[in-house]
C-alpha atoms as a PDB file:
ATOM      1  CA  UNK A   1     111.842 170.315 -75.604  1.00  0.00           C
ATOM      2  CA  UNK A   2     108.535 172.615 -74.764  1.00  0.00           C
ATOM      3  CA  UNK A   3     108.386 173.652 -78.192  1.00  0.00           C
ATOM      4  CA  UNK A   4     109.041 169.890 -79.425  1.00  0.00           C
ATOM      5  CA  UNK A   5     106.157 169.152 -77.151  1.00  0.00           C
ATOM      6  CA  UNK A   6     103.920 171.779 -78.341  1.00  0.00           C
ATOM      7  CA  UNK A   7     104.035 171.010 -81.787  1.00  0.00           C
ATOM      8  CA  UNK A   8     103.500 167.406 -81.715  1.00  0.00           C
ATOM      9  CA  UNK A   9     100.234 168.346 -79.909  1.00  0.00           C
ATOM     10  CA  UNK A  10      99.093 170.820 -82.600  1.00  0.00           C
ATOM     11  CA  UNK A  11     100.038 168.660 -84.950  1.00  0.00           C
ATOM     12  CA  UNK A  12      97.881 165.945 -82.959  1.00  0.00           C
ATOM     13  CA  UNK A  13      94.960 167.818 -83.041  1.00  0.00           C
ATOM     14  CA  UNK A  14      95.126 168.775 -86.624  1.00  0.00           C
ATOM     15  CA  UNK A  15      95.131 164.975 -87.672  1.00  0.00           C
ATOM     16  CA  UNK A  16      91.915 164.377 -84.946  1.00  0.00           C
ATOM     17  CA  UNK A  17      90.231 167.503 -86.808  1.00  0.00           C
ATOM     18  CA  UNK A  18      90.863 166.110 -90.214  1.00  0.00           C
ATOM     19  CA  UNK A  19      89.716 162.465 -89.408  1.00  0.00           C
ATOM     20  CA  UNK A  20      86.686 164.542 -87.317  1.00  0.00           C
ATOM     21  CA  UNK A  21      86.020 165.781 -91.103  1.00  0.00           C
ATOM     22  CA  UNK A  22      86.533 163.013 -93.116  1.00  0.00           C
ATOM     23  CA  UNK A  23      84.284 160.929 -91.090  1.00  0.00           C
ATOM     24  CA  UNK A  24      81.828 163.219 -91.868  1.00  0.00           C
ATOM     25  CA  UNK A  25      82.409 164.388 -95.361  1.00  0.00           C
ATOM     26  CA  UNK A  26      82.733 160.403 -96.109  1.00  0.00           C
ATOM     27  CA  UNK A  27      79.732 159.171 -93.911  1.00  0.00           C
ATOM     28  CA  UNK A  28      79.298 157.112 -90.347  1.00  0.00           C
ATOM     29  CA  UNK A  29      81.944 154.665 -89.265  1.00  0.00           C
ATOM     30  CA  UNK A  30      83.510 152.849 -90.507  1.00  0.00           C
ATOM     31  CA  UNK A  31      83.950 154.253 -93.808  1.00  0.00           C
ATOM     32  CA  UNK A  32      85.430 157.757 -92.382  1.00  0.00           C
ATOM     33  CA  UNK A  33      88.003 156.158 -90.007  1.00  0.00           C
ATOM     34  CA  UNK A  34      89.053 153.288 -92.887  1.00  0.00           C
ATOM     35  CA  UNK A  35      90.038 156.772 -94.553  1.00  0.00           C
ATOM     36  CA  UNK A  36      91.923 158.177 -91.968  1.00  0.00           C
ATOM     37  CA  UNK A  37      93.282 155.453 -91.282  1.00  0.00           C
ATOM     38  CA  UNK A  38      95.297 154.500 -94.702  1.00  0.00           C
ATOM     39  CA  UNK A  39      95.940 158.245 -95.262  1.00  0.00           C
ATOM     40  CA  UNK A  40      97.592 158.405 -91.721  1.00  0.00           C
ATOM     41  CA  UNK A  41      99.746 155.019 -92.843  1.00  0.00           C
ATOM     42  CA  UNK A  42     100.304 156.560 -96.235  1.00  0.00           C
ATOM     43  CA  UNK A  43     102.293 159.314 -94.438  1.00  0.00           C
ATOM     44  CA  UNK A  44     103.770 157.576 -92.428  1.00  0.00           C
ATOM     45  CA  UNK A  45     105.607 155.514 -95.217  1.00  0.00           C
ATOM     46  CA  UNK A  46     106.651 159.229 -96.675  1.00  0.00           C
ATOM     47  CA  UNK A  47     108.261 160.263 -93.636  1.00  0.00           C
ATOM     48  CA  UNK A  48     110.070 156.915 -92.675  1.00  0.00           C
ATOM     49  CA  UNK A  49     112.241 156.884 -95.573  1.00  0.00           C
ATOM     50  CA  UNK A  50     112.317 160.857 -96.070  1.00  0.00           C
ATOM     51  CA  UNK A  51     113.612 161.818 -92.370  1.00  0.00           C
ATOM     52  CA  UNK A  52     115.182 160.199 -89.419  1.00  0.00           C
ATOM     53  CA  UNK A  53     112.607 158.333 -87.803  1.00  0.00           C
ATOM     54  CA  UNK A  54     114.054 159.680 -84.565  1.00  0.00           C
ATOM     55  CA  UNK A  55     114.267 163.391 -85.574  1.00  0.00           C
ATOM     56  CA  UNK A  56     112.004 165.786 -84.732  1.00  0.00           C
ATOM     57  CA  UNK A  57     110.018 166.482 -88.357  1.00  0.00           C
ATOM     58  CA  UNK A  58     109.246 162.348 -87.726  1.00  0.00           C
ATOM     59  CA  UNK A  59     107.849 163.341 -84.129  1.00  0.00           C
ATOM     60  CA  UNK A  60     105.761 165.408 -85.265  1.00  0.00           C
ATOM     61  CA  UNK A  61     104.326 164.551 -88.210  1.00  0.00           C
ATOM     62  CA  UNK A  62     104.151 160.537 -87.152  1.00  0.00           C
ATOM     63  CA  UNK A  63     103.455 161.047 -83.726  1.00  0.00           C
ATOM     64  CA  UNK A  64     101.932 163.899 -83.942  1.00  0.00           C
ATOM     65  CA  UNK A  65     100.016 164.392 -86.853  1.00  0.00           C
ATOM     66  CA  UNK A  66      99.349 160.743 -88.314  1.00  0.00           C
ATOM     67  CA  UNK A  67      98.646 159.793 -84.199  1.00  0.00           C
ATOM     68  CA  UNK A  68      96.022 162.013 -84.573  1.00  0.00           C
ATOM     69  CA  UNK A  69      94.664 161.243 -87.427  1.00  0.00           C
ATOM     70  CA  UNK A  70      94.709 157.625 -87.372  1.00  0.00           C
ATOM     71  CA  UNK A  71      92.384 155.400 -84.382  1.00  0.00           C
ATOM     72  CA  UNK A  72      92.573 151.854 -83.546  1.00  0.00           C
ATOM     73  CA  UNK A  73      90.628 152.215 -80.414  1.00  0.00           C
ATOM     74  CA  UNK A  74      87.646 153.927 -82.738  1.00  0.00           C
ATOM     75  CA  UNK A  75      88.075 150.876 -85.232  1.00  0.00           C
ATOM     76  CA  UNK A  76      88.274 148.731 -82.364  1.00  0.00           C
ATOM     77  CA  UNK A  77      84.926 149.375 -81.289  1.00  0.00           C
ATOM     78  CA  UNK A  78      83.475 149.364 -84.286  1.00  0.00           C
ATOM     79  CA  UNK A  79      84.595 145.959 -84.699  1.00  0.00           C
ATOM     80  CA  UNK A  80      83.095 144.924 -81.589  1.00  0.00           C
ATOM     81  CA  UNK A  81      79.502 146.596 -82.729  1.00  0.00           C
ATOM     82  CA  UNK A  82      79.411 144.222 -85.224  1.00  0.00           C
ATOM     83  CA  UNK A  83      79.903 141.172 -83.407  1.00  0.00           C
ATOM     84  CA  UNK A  84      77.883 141.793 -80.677  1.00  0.00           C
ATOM     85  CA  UNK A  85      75.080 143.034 -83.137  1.00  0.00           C
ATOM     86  CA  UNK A  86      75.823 139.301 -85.098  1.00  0.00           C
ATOM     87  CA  UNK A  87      76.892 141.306 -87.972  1.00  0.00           C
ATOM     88  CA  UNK A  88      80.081 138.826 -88.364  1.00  0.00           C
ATOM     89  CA  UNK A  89      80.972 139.650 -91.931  1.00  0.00           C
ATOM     90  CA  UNK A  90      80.989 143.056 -91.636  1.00  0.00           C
ATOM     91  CA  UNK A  91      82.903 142.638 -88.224  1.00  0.00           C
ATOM     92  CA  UNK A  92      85.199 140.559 -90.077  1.00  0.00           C
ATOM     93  CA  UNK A  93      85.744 142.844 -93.311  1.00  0.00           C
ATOM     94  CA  UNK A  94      86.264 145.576 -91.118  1.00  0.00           C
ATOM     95  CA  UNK A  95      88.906 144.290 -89.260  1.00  0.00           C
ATOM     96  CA  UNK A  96      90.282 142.978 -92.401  1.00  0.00           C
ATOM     97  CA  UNK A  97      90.141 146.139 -93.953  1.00  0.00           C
ATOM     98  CA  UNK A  98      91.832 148.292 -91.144  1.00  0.00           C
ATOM     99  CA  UNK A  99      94.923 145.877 -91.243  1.00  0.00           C
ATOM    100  CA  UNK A 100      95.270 145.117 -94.875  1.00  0.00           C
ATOM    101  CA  UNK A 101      94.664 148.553 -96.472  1.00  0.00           C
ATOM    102  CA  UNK A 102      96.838 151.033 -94.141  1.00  0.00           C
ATOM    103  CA  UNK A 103      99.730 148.213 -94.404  1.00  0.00           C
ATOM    104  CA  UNK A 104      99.572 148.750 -98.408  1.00  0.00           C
ATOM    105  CA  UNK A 105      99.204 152.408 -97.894  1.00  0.00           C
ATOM    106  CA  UNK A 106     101.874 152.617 -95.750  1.00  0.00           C
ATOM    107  CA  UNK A 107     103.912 150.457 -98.083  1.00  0.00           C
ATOM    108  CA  UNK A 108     103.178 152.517-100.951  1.00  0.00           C
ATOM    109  CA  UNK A 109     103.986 155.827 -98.703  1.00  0.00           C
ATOM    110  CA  UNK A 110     107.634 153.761 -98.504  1.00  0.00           C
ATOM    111  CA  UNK A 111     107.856 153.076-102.306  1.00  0.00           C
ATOM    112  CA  UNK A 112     107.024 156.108-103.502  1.00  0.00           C
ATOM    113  CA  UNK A 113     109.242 158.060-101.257  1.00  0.00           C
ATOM    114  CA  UNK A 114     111.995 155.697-102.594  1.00  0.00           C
ATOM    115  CA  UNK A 115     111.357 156.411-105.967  1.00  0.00           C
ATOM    116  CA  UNK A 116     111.275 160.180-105.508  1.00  0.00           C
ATOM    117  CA  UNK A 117     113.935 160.147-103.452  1.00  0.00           C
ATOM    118  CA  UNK A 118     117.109 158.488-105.547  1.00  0.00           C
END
């Protein structure tokens, strides 16, 4: 269980690294996390259909890894930088964008793992 434990925190703070670098390869919020975010969902619709979503490879790579890598609260307050800065649209497209595009990443995560998979 220690070594479960450990691992899922490694992997953790390997996704925070990579969305620490992709935010900065790809430029300032929100552009980096919107990034992070569908590649995080992406994987995540890999492992649910390619291992038992209560296993331990699940743990952590979704937990883990993908927990890491993806942020709502980083999103979140993005968001709210927006509004309060009367920036609606781009308050609104962001939040959009955070919901829509993971979902269809995730999605295509599933699919894909389906299709190699038969």
């Amino acid at each position: 269980m220690i070594v479960a434990f450990g691992l899922i925190a490694l992997a953790g703070g390997l996704g925070a690294v990579i969305r620490f670098l992709l935010s900065g390869w790809i430029g300032k919020l929100p552009w980096g996390i919107l990034v992070a975010n569908i590649l995080a969902s992406f994987v995540v619709g890999l492992v649910l259909r390619s291992a038992d979503t209560s296993g331990f490879i699940a743990a952590v790579v979704v937990t883990g890894f993908c927990g890491g890598l993806s942020t709502f609260s980083t999103f979140s307050a993005q968001t709210v930088e927006y509004f309060k800065a009367k920036q609606v649209w781009l308050g609104v497209a962001n939040f959009a964008l955070n919901f829509v595009l993971p979902t269809l990443a995730a999605l295509a995560g599933l699919y894909l793992a389906y299709t190699l998979l038969k």
